[in-house]
C-alpha atoms as a PDB file:
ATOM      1  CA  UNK A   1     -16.479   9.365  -2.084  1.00  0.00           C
ATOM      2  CA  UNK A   2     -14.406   9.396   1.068  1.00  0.00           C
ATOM      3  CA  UNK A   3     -15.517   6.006   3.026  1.00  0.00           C
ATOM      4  CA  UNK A   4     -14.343   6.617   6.904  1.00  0.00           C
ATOM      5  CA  UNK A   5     -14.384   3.006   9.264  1.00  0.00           C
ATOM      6  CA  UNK A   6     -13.574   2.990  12.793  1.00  0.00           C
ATOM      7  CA  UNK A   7     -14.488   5.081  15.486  1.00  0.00           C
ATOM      8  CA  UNK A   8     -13.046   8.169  18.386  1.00  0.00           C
ATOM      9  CA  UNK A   9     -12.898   7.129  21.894  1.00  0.00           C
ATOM     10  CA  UNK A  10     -10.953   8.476  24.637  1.00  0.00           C
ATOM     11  CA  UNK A  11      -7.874   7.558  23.560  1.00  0.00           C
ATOM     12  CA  UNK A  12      -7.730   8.987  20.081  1.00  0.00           C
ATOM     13  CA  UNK A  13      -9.134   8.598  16.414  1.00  0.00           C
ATOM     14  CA  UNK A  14      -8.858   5.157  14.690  1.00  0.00           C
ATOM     15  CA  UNK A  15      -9.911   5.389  11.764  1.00  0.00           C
ATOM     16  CA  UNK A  16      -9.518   3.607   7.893  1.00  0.00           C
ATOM     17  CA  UNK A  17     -10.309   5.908   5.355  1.00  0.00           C
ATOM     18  CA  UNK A  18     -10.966   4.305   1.877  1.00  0.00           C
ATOM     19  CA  UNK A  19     -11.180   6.658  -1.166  1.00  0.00           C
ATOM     20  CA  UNK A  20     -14.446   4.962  -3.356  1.00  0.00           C
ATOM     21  CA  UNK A  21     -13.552   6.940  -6.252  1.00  0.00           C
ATOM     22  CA  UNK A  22      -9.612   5.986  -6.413  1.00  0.00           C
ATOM     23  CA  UNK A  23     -10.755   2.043  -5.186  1.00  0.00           C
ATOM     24  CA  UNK A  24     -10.632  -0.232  -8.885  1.00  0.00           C
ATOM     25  CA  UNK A  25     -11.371  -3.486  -6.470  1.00  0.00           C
ATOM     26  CA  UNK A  26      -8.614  -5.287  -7.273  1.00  0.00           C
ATOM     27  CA  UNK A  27      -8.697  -6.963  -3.765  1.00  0.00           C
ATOM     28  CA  UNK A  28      -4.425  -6.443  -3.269  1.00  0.00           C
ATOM     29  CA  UNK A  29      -5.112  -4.865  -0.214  1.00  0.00           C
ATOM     30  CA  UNK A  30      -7.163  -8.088   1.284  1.00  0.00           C
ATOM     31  CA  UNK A  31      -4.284 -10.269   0.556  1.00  0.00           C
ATOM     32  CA  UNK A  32      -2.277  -7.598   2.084  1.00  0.00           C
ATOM     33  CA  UNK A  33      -3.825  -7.465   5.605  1.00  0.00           C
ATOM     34  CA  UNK A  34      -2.576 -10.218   7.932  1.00  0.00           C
ATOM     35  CA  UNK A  35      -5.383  -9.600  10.052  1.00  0.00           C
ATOM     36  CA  UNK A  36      -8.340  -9.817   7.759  1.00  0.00           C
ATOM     37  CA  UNK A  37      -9.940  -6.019   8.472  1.00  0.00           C
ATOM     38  CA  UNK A  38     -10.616  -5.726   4.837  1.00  0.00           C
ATOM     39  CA  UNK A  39     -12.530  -6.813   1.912  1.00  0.00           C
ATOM     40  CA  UNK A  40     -13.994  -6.096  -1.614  1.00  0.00           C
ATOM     41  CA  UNK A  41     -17.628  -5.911  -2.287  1.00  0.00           C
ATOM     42  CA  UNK A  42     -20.398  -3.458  -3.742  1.00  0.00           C
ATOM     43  CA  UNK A  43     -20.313  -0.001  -2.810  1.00  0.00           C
ATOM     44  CA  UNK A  44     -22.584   0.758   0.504  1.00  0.00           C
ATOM     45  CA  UNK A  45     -21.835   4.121   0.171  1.00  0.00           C
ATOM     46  CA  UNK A  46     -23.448   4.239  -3.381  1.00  0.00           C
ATOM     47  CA  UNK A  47     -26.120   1.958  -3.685  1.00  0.00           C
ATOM     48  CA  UNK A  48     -26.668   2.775  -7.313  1.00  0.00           C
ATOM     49  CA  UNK A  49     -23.126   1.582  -8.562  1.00  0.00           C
ATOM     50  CA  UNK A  50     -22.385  -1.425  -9.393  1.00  0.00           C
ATOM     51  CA  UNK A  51     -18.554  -1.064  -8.805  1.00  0.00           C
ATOM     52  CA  UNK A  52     -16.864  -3.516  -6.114  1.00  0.00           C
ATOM     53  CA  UNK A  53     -14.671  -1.503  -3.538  1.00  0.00           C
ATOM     54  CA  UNK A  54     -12.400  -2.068  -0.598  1.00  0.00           C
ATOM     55  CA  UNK A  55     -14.291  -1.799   3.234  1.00  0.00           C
ATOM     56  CA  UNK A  56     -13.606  -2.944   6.557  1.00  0.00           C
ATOM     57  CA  UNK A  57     -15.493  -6.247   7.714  1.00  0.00           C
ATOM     58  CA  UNK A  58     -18.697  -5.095  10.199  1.00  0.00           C
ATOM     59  CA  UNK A  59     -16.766  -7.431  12.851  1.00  0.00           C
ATOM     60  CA  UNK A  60     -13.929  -5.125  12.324  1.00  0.00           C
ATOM     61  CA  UNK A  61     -15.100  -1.920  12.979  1.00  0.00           C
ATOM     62  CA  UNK A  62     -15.187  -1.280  16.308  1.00  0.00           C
ATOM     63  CA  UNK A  63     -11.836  -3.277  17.335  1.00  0.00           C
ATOM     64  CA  UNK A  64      -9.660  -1.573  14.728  1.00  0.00           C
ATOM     65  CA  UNK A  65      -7.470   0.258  16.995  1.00  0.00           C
ATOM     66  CA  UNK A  66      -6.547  -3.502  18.624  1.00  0.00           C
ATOM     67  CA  UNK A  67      -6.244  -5.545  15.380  1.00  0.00           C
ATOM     68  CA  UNK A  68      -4.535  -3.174  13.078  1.00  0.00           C
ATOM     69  CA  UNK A  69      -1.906  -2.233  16.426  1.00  0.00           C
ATOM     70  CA  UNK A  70       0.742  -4.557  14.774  1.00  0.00           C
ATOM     71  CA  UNK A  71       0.890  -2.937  12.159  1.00  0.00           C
ATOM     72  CA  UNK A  72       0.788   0.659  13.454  1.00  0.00           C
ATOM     73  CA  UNK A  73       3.220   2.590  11.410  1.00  0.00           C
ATOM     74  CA  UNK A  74       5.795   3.693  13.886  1.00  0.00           C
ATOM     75  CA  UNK A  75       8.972   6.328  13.151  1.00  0.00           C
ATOM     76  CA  UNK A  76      11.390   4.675  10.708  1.00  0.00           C
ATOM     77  CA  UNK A  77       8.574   1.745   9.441  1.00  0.00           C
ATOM     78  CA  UNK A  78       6.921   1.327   6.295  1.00  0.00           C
ATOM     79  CA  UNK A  79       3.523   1.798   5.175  1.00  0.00           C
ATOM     80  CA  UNK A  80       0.923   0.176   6.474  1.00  0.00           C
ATOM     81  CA  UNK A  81       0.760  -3.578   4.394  1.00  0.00           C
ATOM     82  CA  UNK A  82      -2.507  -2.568   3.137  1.00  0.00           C
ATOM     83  CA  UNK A  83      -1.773   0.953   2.259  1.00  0.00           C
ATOM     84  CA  UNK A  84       1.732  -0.417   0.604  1.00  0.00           C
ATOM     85  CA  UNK A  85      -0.148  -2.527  -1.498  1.00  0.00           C
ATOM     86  CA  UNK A  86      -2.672  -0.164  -3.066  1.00  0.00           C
ATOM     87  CA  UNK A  87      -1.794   1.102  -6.111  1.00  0.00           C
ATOM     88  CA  UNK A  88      -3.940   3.430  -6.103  1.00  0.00           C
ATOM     89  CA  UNK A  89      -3.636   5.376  -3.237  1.00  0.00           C
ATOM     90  CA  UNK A  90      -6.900   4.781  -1.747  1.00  0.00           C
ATOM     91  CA  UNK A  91      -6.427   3.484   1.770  1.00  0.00           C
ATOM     92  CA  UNK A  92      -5.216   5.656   4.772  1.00  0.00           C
ATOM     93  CA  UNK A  93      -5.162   5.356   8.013  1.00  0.00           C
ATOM     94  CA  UNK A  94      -5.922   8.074  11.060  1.00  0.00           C
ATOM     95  CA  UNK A  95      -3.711   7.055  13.431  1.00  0.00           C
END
């Protein structure tokens, strides 16, 4: 299941996308962040499985655009340290 956190305003998209099904919950991706936008825990998207994945914290939701800025992949940067250090390919980003 495609997990989408963030929101649209007026000056664009800004959204984390975290594929459930690709997600193992190996929690590389927390100690990845420098800000603290994500963490591992059950699935609220499936209520029925008992599998731990990757979402962003409630307090990050709506201020993603402004804490995740530093790390806004820009022409000639890496990936995002979060997206770099997910092995599976589960975490994107909109923007």
């Amino acid at each position: 299941m495609i997990a989408n956190y963030g929101y649209k305003d007026g000056s664009g998209d800004y959204f984390i996308t975290i594929d459930t099904d690709k997600c193992n919950g190996c929690k590389d991706c927390i100690s990845a962040c420098p800000y603290g936008v994500l963490d591992v825990g059950p699935d609220e998207n499936d209520p029925l499985s008992d599998d731990e994945v990757a979402f962003v914290t409630e307090a990050e939701r709506k201020k993603i655009k402004y804490t995740c800025a530093p790390c806004k992949p820009m022409t000639d940067r890496p990936p995002l340290p979060c997206m770099a250090a997910c092995k599976q390919e589960a975490i994107s980003h909109s923007w």
